[in-house]
Protein backbone atom coordinates (compact mmCIF):
# COMPACT_ATOMS: atom_id res chain seq x y z
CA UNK A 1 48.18 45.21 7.84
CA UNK A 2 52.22 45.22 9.38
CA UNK A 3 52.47 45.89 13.03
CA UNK A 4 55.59 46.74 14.55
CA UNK A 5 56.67 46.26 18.34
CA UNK A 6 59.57 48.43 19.71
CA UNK A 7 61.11 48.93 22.83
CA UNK A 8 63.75 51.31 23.91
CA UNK A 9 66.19 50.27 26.83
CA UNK A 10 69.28 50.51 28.26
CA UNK A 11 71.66 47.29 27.71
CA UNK A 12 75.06 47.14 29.81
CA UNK A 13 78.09 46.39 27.75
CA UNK A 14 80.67 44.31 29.53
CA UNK A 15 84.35 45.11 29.51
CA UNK A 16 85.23 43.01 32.60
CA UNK A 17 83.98 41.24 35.02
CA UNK A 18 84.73 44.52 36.96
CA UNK A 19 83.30 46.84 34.41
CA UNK A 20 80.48 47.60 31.78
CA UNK A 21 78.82 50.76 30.08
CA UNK A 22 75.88 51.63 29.52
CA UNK A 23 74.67 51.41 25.72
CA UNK A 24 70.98 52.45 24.81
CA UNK A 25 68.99 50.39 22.72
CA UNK A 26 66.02 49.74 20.42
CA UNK A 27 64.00 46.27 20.16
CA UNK A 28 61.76 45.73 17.14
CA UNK A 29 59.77 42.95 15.76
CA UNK A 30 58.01 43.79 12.62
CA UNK A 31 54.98 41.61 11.36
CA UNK A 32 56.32 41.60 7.83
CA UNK A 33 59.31 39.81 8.59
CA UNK A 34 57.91 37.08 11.62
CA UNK A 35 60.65 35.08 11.94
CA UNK A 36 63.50 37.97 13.14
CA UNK A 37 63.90 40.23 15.63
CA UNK A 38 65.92 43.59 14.96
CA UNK A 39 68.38 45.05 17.53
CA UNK A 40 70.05 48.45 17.38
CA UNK A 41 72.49 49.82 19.60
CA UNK A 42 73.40 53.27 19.96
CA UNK A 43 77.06 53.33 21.05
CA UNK A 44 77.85 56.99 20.07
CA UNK A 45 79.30 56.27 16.58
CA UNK A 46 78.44 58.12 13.58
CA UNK A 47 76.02 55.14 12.66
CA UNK A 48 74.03 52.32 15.07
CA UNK A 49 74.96 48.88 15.10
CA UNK A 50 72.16 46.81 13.67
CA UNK A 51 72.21 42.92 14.34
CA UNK A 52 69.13 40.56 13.20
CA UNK A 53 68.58 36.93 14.31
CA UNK A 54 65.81 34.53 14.80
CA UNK A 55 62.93 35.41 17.16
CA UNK A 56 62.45 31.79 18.60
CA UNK A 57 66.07 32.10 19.55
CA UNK A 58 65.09 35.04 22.10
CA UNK A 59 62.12 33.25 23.05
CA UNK A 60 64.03 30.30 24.39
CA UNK A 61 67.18 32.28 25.41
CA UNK A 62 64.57 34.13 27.98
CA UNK A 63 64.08 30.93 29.82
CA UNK A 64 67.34 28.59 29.12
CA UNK A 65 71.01 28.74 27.19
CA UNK A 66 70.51 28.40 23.42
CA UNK A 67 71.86 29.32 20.25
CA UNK A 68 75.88 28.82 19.35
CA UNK A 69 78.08 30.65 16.79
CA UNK A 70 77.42 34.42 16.14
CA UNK A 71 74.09 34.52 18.86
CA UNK A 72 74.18 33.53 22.16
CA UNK A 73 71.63 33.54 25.06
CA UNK A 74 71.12 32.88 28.16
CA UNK A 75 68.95 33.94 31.53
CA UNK A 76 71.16 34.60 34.64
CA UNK A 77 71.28 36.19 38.11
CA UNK A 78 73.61 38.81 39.34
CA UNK A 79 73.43 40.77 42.44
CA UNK A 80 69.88 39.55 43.09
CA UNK A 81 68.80 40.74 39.19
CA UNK A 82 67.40 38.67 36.57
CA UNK A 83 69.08 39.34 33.35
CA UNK A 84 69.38 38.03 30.39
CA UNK A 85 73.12 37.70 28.44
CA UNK A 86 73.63 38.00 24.88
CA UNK A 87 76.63 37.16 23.24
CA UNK A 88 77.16 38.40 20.34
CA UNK A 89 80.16 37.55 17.82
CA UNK A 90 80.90 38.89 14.41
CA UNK A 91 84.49 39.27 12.05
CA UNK A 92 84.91 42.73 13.90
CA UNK A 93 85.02 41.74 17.31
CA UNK A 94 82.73 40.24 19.94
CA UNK A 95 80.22 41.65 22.76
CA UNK A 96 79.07 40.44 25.84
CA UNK A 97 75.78 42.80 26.46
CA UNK A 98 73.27 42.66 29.84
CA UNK A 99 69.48 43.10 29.31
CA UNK A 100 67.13 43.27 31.70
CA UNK A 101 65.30 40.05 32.15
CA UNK A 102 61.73 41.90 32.54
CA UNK A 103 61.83 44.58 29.99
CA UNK A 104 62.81 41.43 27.40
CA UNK A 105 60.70 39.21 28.65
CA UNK A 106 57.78 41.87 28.67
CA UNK A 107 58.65 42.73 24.90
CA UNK A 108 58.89 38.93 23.39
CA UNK A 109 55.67 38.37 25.36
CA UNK A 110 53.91 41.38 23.26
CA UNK A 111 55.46 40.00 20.13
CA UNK A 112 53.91 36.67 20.37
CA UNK A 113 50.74 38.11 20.79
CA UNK A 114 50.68 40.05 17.60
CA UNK A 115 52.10 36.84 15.94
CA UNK A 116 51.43 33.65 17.91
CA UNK A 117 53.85 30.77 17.36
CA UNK A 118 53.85 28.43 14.76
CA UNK A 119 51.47 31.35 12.98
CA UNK A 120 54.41 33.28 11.20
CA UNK A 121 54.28 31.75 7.89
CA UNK A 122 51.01 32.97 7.44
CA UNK A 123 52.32 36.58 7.84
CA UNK A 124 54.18 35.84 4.85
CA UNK A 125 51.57 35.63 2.55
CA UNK A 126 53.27 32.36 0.75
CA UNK A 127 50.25 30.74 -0.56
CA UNK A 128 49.17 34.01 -2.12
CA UNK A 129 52.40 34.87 -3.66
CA UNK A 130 52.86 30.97 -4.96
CA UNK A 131 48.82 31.25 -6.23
CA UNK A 132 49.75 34.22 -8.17
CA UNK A 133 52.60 33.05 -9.41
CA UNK A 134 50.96 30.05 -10.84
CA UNK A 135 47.78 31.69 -12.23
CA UNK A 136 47.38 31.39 -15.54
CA UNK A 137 48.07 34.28 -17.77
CA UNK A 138 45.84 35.42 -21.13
CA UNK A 139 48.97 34.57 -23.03
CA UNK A 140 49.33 30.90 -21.43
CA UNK A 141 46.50 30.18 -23.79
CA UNK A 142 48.90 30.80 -27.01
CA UNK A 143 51.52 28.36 -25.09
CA UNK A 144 49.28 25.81 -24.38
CA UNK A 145 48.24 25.62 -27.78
CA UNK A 146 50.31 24.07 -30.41
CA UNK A 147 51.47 25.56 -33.02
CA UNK A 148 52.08 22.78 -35.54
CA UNK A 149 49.74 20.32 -36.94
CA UNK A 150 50.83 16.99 -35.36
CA UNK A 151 52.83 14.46 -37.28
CA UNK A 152 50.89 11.61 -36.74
CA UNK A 153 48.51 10.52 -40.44
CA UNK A 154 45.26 11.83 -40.45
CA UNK A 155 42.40 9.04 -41.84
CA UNK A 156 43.54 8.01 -45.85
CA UNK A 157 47.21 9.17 -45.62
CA UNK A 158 50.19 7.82 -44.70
């Protein structure tokens, strides 16, 4: 059975050091895919903005600076508020977003619960799908089998 874990917030887009708008949010881990987390912004377009990384990349962005070219994260203070930074980088521009250190912290906590660390390749279902792939088929039997008499001399010829 898939299990998915969402979470609606608020993020702040930064303009300036001066200045930053609101943007709402959605957080989602899904079970079938243990590895990513999926975040989608709202920012009043016609469609949302979707970006996907690596969950482990949250999970240690939540507690220290990690990750380098198109994700960045890192925990901070400002104004006496825990928050976390993302920076976020792609052909059409970059963003520097605020999240609330609790509400993210909260949500990756819930997510490792459903799918523990070092437990996601089980989720997968890799062994199965490799098992099946490598079970024999009826058919194999005709393969296997071969279909000319061999060359070497049978007893009295040559």
């Amino acid at each position: 059975m898939h299990s998915v874990v969402e979470r609606e917030l608020e993020l702040k887009l930064v303009l300036s050091p001066e200045r930053s708008i609101p943007v709402p949010a959605r957080l989602t881990y899904r079970t079938q895919d243990p590895y990513a987390v999926h975040i989608t912004f709202h920012i009043g377009s016609d469609a949302p903005v979707h970006w996907t990384f690596a969950r482990d990349l949250l999970v240690e962005g939540v507690f220290r600076p990690c990750g380098h070219g198109d994700v960045r994260i890192w925990p901070t203070r400002i104004n006496e508020c825990n928050i976390i930074c993302v920076a976020l980088t792609s052909p059409d521009g970059n963003a520097l977003l605020e999240v609330p250190s609790a509400a993210v912290s909260a949500w990756v906590e819930r997510t490792l619960r459903v799918v523990p660390p070092g437990t996601e390749t089980e989720r997968l279902g890799m062994d199965e799908g490799i098992a099946e792939l490598l079970a024999p088929l009826p058919a194999d039997d005709l393969w296997m089998s071969d279909p000319w008499p061999s060359d070497e001399a049978q007893d009295g010829e040559q």
